[in-house]
C-alpha atoms as a PDB file:
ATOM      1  CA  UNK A   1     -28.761  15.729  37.708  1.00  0.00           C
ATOM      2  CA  UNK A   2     -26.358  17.526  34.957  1.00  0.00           C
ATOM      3  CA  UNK A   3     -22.564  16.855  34.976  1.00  0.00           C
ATOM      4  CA  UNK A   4     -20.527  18.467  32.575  1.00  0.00           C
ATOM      5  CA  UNK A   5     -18.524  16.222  30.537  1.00  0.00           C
ATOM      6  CA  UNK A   6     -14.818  17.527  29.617  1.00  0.00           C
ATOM      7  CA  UNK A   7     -13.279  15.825  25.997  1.00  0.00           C
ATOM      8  CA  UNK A   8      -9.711  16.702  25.437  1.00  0.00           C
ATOM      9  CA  UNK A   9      -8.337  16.227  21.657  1.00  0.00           C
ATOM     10  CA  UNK A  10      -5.189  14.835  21.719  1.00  0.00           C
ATOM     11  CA  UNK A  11      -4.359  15.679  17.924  1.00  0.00           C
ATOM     12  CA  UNK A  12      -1.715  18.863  17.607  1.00  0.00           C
ATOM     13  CA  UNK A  13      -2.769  21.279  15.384  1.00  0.00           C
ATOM     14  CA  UNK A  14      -2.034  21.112  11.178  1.00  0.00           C
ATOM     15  CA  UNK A  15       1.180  21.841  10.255  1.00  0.00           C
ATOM     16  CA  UNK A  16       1.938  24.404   7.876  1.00  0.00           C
ATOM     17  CA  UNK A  17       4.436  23.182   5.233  1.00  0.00           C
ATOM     18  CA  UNK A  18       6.782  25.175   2.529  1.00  0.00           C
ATOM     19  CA  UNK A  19       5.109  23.651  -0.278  1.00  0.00           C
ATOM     20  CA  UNK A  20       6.522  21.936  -2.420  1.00  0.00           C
ATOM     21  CA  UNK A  21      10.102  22.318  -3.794  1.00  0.00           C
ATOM     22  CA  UNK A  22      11.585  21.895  -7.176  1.00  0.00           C
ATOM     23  CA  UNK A  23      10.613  19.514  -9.469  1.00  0.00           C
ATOM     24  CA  UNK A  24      13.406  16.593 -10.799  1.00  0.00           C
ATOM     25  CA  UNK A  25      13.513  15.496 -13.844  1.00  0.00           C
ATOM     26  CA  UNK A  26      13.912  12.503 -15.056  1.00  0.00           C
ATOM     27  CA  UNK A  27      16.916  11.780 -16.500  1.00  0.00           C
ATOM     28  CA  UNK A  28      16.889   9.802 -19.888  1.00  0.00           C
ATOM     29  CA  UNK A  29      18.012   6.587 -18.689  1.00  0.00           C
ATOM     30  CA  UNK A  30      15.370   6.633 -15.457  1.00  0.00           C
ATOM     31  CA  UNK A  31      16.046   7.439 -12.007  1.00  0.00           C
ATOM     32  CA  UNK A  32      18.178   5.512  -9.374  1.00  0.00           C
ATOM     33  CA  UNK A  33      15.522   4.595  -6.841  1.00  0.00           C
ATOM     34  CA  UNK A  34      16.751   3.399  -3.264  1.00  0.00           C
ATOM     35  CA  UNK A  35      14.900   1.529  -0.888  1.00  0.00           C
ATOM     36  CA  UNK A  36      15.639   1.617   2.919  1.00  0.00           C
ATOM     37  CA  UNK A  37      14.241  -1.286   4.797  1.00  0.00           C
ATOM     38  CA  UNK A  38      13.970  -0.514   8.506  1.00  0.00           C
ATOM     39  CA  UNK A  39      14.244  -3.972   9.474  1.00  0.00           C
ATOM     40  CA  UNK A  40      10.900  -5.007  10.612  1.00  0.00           C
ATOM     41  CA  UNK A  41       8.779  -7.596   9.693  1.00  0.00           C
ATOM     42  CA  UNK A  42       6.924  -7.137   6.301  1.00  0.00           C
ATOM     43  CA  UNK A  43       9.157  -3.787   5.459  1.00  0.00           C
ATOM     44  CA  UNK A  44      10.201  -5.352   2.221  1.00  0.00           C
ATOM     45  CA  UNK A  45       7.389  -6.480   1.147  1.00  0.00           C
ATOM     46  CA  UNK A  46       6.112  -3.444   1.237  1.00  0.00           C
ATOM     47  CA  UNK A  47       9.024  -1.596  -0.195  1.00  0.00           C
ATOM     48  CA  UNK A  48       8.402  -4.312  -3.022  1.00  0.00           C
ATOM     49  CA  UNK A  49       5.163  -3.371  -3.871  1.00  0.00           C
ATOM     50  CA  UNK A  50       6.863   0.121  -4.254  1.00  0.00           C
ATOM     51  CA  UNK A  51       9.184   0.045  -6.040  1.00  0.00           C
ATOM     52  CA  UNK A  52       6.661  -2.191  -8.892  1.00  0.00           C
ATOM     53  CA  UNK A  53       4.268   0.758  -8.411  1.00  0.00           C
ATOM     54  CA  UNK A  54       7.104   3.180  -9.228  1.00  0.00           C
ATOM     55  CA  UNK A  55       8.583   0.645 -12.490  1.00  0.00           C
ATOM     56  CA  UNK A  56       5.146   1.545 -13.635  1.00  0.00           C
ATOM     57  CA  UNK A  57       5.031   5.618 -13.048  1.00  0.00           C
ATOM     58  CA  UNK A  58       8.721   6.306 -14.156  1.00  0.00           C
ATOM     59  CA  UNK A  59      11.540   4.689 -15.912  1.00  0.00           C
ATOM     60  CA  UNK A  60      13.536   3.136 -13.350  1.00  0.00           C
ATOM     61  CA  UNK A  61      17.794   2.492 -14.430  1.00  0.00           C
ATOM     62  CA  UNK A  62      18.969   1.083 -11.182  1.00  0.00           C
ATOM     63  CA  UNK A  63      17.572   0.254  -7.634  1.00  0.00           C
ATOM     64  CA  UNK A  64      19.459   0.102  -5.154  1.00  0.00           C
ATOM     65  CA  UNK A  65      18.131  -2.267  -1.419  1.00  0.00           C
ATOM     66  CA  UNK A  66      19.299  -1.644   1.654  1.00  0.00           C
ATOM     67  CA  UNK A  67      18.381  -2.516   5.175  1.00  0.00           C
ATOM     68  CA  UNK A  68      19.426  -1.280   8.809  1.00  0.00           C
ATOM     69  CA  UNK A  69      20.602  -3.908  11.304  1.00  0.00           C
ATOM     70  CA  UNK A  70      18.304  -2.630  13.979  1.00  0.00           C
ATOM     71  CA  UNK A  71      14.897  -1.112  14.039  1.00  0.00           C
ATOM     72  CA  UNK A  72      15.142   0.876  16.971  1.00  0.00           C
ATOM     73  CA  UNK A  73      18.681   2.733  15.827  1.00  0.00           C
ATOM     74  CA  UNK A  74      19.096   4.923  13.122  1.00  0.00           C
ATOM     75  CA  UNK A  75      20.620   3.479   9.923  1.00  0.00           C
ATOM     76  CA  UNK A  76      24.604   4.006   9.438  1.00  0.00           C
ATOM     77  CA  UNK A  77      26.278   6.600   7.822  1.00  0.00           C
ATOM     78  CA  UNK A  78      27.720   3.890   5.623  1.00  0.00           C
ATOM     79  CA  UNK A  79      23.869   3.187   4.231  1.00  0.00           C
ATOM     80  CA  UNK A  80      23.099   6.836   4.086  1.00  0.00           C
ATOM     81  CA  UNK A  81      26.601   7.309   1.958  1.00  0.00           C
ATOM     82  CA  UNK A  82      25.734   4.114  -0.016  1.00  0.00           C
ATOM     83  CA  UNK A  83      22.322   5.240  -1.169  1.00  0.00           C
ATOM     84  CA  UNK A  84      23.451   8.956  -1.508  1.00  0.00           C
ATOM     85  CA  UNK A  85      25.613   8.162  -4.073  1.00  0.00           C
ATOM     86  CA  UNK A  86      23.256   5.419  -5.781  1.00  0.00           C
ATOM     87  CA  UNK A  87      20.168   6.620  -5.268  1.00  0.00           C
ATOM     88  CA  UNK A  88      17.891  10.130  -7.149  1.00  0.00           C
ATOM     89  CA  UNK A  89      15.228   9.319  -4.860  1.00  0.00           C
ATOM     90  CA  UNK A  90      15.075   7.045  -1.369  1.00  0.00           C
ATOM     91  CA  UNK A  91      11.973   5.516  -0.075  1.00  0.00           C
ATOM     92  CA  UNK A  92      12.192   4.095   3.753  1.00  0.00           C
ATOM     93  CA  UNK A  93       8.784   2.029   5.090  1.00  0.00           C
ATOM     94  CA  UNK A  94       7.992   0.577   8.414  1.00  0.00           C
ATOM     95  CA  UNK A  95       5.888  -2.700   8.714  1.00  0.00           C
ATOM     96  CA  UNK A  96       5.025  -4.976  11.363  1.00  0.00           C
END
């Protein structure tokens, strides 16, 4: 006996992005990297490990931490105003 066998895909279809946008440039001293730590386990070790990867890239002048008080809410505007005005770039990471 034949039964027909039905497989869904659950994946959504590739999205199309811009491309990419304009390129920064370094400033002379090095860039201000920030780090947003989402406040679950391992997140800054793995921001870490980042931010050495990056020392290595590009010169790096400043770097500025940070981490939510929650992981399930979204970080404050204080943060976001904190690392907009010390940070070029931001990297946030997730861990568990």
């Amino acid at each position: 006996m034949s039964q027909k066998v039905f497989l869904i895909s659950p994946e959504a279809p590739p999205h199309q992005f811009a491309g990419p946008g304009e390129q920064r440039q370094v400033k002379a001293g090095g860039i201000r990297l920030g780090t947003l730590d989402n406040a679950k386990g391992n997140a800054d070790h793995l921001l870490a490990f980042v931010v050495e990867g990056v020392r290595k890239l590009v010169p790096v002048a400043s770097v500025v931490s940070l981490k939510k008080r929650n992981p399930s809410v979204p970080a404050s505007g204080e943060v976001l105003d904190q690392l907009a005005a010390e940070a070029d770039f931001v990297v946030t990471a997730m861990a568990d």
